[in-house]
N, C-alpha and C. Protein backbone atom coordinates (compact mmCIF):
# COMPACT_ATOMS: atom_id res chain seq x y z
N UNK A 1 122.99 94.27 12.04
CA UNK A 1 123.14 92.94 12.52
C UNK A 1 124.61 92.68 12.77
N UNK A 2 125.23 92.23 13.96
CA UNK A 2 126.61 91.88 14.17
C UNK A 2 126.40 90.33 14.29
N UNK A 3 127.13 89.48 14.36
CA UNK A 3 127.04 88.06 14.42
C UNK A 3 128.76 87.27 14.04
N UNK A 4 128.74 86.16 15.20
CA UNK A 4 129.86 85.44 15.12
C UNK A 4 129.29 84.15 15.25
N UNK A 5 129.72 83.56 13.79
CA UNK A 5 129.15 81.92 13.84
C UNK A 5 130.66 81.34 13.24
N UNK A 6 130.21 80.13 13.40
CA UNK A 6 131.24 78.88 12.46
C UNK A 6 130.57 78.15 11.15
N UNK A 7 131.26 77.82 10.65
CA UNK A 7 130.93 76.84 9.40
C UNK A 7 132.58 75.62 9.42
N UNK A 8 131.98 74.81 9.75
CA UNK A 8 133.03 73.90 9.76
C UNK A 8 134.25 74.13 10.29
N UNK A 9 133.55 74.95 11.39
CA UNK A 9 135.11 75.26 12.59
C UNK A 9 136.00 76.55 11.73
N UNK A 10 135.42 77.10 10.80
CA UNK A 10 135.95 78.51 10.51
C UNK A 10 135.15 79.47 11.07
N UNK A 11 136.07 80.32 11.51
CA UNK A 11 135.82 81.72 11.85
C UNK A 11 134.69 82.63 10.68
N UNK A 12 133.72 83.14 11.08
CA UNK A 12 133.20 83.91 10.24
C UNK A 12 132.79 85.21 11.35
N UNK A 13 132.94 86.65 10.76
CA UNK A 13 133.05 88.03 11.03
C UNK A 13 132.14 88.57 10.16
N UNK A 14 131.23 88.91 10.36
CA UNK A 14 130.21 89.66 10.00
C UNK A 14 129.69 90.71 10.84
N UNK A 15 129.42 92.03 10.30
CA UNK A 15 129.41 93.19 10.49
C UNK A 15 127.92 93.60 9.94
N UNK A 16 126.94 93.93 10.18
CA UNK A 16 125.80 94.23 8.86
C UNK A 16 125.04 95.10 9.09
N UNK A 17 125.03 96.33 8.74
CA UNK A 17 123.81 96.65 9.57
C UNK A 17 123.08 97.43 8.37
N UNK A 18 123.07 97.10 7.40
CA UNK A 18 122.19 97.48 6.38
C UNK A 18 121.63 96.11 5.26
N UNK A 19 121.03 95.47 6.12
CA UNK A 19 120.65 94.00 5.70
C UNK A 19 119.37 94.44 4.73
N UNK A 20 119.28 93.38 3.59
CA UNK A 20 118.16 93.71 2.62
C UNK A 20 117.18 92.12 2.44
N UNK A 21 115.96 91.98 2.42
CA UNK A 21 115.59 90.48 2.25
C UNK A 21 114.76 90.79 1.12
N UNK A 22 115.58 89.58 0.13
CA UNK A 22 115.26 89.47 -1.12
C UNK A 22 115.00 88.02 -1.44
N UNK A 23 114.53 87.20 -2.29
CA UNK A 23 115.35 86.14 -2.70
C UNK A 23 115.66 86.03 -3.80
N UNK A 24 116.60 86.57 -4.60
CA UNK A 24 117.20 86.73 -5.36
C UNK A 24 118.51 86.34 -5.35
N UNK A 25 119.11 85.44 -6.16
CA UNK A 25 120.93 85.71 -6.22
C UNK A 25 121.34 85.62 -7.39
N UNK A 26 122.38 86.97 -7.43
CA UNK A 26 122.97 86.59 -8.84
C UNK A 26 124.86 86.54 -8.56
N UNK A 27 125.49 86.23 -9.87
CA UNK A 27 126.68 86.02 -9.64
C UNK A 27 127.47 86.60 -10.66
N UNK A 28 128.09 86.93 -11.28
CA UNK A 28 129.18 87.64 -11.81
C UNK A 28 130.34 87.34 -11.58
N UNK A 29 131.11 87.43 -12.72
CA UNK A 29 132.77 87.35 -12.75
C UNK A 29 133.86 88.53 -13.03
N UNK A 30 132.44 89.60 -12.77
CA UNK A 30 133.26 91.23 -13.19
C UNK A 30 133.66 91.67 -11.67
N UNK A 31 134.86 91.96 -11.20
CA UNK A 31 134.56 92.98 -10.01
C UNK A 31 134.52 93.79 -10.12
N UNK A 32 133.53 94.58 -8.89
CA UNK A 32 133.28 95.82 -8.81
C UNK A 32 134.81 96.55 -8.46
N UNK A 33 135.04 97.88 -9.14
CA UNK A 33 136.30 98.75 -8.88
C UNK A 33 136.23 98.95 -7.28
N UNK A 34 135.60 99.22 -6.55
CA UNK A 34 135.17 99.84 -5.07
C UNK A 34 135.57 98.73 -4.37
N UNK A 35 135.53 97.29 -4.78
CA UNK A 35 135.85 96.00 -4.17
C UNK A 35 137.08 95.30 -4.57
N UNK A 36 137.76 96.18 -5.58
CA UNK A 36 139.46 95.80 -5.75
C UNK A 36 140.44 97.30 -5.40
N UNK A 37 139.79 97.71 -5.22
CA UNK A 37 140.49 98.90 -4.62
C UNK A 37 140.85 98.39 -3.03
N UNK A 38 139.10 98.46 -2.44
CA UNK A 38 139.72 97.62 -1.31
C UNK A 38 140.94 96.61 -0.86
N UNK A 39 140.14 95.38 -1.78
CA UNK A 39 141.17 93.80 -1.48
C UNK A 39 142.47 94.48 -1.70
N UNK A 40 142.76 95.42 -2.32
CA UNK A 40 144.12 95.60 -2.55
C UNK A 40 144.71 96.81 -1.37
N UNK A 41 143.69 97.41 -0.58
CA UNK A 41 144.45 98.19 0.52
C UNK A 41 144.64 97.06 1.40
N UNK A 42 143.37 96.19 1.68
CA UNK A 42 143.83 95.32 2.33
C UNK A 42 145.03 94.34 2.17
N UNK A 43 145.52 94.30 0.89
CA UNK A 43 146.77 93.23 1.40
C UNK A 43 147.87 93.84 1.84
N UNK A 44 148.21 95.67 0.65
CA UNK A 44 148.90 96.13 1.43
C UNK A 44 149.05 96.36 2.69
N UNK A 45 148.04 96.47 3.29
CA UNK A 45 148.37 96.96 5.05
C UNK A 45 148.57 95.39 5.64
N UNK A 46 148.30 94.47 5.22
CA UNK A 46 148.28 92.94 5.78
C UNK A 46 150.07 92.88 5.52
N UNK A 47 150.62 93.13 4.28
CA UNK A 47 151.96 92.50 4.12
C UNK A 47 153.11 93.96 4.48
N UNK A 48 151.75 94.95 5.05
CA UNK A 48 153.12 95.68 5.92
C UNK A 48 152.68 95.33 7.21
N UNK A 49 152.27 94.85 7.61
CA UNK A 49 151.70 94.94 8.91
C UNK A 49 151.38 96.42 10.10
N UNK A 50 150.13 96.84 8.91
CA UNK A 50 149.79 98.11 8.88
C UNK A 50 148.02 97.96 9.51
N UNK A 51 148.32 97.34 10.88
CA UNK A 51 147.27 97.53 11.49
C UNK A 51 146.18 99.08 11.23
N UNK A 52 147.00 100.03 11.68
CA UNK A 52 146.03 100.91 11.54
C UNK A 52 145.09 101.23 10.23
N UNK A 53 145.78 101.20 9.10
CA UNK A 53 145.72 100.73 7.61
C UNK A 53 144.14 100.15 7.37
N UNK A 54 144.66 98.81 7.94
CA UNK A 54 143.54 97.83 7.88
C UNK A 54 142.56 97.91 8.54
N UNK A 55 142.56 98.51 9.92
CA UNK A 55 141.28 98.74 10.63
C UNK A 55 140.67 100.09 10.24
N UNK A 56 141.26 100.93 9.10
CA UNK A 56 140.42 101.88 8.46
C UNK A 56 140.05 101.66 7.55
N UNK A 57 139.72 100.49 6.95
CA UNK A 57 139.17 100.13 5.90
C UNK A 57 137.86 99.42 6.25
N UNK A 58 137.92 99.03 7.80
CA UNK A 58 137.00 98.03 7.83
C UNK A 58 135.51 99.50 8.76
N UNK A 59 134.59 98.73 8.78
CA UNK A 59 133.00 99.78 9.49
C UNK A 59 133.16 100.36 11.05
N UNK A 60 133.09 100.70 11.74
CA UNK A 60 133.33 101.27 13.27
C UNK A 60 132.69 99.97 13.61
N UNK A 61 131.55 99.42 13.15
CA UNK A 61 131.36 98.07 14.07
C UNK A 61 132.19 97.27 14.33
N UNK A 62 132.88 96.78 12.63
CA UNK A 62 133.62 95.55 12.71
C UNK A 62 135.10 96.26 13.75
N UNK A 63 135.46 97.27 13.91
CA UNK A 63 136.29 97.51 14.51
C UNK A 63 136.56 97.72 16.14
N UNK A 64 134.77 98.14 16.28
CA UNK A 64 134.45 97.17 17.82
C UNK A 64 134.82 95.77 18.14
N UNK A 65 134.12 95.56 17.45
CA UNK A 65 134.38 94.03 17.64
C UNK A 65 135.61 93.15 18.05
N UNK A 66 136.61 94.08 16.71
CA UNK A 66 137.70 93.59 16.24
C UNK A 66 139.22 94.85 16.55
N UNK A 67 139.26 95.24 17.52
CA UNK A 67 139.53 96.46 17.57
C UNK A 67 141.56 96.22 17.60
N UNK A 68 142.13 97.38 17.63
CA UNK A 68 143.61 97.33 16.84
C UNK A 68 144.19 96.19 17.29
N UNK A 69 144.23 96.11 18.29
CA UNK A 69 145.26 95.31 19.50
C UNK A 69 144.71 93.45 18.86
N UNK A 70 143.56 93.26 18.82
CA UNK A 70 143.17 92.29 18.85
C UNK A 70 143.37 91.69 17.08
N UNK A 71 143.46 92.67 16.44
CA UNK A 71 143.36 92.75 15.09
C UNK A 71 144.82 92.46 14.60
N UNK A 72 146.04 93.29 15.25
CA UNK A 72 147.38 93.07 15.69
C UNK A 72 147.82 91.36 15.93
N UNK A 73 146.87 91.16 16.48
CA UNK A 73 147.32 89.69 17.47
C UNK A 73 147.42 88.39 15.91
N UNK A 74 146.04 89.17 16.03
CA UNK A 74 145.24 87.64 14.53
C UNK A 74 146.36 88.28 13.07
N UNK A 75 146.74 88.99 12.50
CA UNK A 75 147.58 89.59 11.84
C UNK A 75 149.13 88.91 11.84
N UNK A 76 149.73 89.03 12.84
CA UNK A 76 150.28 88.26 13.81
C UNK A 76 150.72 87.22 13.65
N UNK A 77 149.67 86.51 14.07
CA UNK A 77 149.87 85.18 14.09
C UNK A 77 149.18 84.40 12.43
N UNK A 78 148.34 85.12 11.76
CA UNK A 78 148.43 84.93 10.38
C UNK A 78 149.87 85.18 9.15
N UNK A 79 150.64 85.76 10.01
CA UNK A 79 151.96 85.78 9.29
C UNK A 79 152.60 85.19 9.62
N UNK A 80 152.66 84.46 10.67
CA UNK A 80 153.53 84.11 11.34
C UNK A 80 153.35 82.17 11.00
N UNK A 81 151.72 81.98 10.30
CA UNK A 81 151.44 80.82 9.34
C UNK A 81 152.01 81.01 8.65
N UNK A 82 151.38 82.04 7.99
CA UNK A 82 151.09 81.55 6.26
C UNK A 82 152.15 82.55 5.24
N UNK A 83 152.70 83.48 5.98
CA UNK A 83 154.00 84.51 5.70
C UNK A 83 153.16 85.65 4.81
N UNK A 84 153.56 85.95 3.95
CA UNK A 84 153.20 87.21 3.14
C UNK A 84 151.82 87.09 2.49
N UNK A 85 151.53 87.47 1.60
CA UNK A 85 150.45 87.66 0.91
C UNK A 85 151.06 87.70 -0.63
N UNK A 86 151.09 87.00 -1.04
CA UNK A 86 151.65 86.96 -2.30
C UNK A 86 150.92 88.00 -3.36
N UNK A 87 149.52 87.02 -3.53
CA UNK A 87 148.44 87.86 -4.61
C UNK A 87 147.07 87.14 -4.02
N UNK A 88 146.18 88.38 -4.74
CA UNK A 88 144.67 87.47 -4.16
C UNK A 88 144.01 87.95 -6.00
N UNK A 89 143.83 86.93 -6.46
CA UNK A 89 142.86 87.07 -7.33
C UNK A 89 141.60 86.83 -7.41
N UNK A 90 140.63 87.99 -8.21
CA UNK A 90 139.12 87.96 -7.61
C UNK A 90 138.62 86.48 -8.67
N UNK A 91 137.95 85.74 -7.91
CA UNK A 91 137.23 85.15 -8.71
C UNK A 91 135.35 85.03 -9.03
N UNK A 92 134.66 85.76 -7.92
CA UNK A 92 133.65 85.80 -8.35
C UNK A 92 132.90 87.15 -7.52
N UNK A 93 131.73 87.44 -7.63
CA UNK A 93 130.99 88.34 -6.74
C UNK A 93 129.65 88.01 -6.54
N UNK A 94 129.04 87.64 -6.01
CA UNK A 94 127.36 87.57 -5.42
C UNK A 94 127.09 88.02 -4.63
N UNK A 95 125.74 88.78 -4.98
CA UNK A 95 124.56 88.91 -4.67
C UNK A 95 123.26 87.78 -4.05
N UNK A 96 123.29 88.39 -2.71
CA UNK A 96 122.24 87.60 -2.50
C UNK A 96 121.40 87.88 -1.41
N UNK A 97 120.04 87.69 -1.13
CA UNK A 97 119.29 88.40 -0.40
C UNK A 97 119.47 89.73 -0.09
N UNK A 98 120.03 90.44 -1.04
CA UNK A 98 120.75 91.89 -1.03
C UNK A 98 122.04 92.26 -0.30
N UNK A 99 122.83 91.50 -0.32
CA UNK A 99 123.72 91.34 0.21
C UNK A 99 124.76 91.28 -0.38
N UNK A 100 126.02 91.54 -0.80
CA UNK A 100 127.15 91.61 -1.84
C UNK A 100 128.15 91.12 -1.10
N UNK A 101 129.07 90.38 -2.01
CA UNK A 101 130.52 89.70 -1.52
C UNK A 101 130.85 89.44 -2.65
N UNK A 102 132.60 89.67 -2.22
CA UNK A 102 133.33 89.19 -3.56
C UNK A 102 133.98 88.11 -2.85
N UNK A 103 134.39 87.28 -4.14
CA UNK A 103 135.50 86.18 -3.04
C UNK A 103 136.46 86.40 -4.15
N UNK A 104 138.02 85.95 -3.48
CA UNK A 104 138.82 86.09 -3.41
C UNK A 104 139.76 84.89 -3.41
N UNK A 105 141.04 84.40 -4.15
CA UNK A 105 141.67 83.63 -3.88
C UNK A 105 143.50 83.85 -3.35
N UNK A 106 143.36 83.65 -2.16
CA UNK A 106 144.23 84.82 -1.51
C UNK A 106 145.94 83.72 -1.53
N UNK A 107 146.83 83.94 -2.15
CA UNK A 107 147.92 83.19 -2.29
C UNK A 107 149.12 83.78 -1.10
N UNK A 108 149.44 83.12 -0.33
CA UNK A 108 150.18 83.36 0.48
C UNK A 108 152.04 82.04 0.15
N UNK A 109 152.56 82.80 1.05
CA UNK A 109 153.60 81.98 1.17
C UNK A 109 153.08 80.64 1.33
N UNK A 110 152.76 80.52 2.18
CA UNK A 110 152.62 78.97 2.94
C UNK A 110 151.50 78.00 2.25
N UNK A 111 150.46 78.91 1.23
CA UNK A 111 149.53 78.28 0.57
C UNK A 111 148.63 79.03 0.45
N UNK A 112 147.11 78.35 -0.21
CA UNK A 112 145.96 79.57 -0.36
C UNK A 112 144.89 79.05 0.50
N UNK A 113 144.01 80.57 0.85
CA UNK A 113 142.76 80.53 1.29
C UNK A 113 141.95 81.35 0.01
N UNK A 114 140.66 81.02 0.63
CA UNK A 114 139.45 81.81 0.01
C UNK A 114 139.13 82.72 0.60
N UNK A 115 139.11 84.34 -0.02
CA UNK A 115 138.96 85.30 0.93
C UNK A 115 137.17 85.73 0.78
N UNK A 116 136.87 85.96 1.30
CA UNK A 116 135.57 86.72 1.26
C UNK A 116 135.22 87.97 2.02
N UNK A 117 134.91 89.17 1.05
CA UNK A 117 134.68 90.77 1.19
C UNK A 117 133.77 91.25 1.07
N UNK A 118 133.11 91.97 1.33
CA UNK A 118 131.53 92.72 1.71
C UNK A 118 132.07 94.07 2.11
N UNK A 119 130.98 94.88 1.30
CA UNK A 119 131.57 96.14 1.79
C UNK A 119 130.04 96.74 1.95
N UNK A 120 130.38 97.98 2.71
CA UNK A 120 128.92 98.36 3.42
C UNK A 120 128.68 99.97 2.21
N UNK A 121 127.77 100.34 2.19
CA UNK A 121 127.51 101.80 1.23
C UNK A 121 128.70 102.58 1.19
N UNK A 122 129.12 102.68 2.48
CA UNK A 122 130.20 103.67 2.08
C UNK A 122 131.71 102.92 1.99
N UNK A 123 131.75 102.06 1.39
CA UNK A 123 132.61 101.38 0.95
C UNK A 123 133.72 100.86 1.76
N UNK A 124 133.30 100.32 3.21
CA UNK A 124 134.34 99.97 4.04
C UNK A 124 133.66 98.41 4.50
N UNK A 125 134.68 97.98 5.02
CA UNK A 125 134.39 96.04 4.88
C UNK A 125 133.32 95.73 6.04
N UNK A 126 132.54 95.14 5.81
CA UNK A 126 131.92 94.89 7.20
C UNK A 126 131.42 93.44 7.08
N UNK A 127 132.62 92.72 6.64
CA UNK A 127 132.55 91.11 6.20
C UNK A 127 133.76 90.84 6.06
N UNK A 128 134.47 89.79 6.47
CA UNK A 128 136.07 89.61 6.06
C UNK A 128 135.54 88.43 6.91
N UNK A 129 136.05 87.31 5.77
CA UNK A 129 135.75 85.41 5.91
C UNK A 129 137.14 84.99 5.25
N UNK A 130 138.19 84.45 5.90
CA UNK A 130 139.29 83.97 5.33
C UNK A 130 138.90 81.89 5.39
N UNK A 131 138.99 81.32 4.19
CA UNK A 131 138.06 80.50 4.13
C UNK A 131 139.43 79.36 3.55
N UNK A 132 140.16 78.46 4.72
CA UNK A 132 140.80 77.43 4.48
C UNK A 132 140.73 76.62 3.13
N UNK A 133 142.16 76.68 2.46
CA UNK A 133 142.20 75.95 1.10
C UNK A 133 142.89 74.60 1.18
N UNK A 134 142.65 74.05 0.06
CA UNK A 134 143.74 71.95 0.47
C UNK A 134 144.53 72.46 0.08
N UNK A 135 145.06 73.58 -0.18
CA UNK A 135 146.88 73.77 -0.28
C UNK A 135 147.69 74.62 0.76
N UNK A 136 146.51 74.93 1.68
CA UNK A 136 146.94 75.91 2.62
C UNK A 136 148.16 74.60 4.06
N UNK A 137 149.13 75.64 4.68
CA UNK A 137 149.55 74.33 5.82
C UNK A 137 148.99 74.64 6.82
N UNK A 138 147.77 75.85 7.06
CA UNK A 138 147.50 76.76 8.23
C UNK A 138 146.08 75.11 8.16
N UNK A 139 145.66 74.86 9.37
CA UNK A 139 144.13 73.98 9.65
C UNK A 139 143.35 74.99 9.77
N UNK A 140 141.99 74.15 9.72
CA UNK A 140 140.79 75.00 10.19
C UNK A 140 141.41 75.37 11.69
N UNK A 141 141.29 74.30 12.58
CA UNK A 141 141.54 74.41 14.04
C UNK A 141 142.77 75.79 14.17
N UNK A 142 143.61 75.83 13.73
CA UNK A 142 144.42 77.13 13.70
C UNK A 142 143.73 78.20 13.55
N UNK A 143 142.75 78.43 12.42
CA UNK A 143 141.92 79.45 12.29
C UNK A 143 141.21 79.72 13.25
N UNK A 144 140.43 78.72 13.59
CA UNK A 144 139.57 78.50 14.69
C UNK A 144 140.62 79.72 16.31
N UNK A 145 141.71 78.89 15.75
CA UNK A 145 142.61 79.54 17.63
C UNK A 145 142.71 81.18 17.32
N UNK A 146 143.00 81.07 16.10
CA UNK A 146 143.02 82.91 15.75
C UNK A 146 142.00 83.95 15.98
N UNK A 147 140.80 83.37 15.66
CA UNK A 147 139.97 83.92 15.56
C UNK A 147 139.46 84.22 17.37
N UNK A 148 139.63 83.09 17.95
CA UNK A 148 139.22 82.80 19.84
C UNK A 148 140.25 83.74 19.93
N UNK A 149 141.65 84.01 20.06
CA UNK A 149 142.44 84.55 20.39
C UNK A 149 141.77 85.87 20.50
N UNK A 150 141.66 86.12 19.24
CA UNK A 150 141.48 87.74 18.64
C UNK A 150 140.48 88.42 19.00
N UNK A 151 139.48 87.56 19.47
CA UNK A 151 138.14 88.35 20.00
C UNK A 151 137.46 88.13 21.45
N UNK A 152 138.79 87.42 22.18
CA UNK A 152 138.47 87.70 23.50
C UNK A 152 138.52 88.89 24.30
């Protein structure tokens, strides 16, 4: 399943193609090692601005989708908000309809977002939701332009 929706004028990137229907959800405050290993290649390649880095972490879909140049752009102009990446601390993980995500509280220069990560079996992202905080100075509508930018 690939899919590009909004939720309150945020960008959401979803990648899926090993979808499970359950109804079940559970939640946890442990992260999985496989899902901080990640968040943490990902910030390094985010605060070097290590495009290639980052688009090998993520599924060949999401990298269709989202491919270097375009990935470059939104990168970009996310630093060019919110500056570095300070720290992202995990704060939760769910499960749901078989589906896994961790979220993330991602501290940047300029303020925080909520990150949200999904990783597919073989342990590469095929979910990345950067999710506007009241301390952030970046708007939804900014997100919103990043995201249009990046995937035209």
């Amino acid at each position: 399943m690939c899919s590009f929706s909004t939720l309150s004028a945020t960008p959401v990137l979803h990648v899926n193609t090993n979808v499970q229907t359950t109804n079940q959800t559970t939640t946890t405050t442990s992260e999985p090692a496989n899902y901080k290993q990640a968040a943490a290649k990902f910030a390094a390649g985010y605060n070097a601005e290590d495009i290639k880095a980052i688009c090998a972490l993520f599924t060949p879909e999401l990298v269709k989708l989202l491919p270097q140049d375009r990935m470059q752009l939104m990168i970009g102009v996310l630093r060019l908000q919110l500056g570095r990446l300070k720290s992202h601390q995990f704060l939760n993980f769910e499960t749901k309809n078989g589906n896994k995500v961790a979220r993330y509280k991602a501290t940047f220069d300029s303020g925080d977002l909520t990150l949200l990560v999904s990783l597919n079996t073989a342990n590469l992202i095929d979910f990345l939701w950067f999710i506007p905080g009241q301390s952030t100075a970046a708007s939804t509508e900014m997100f919103q332009k990043i995201f249009e930018a990046a995937t035209k």
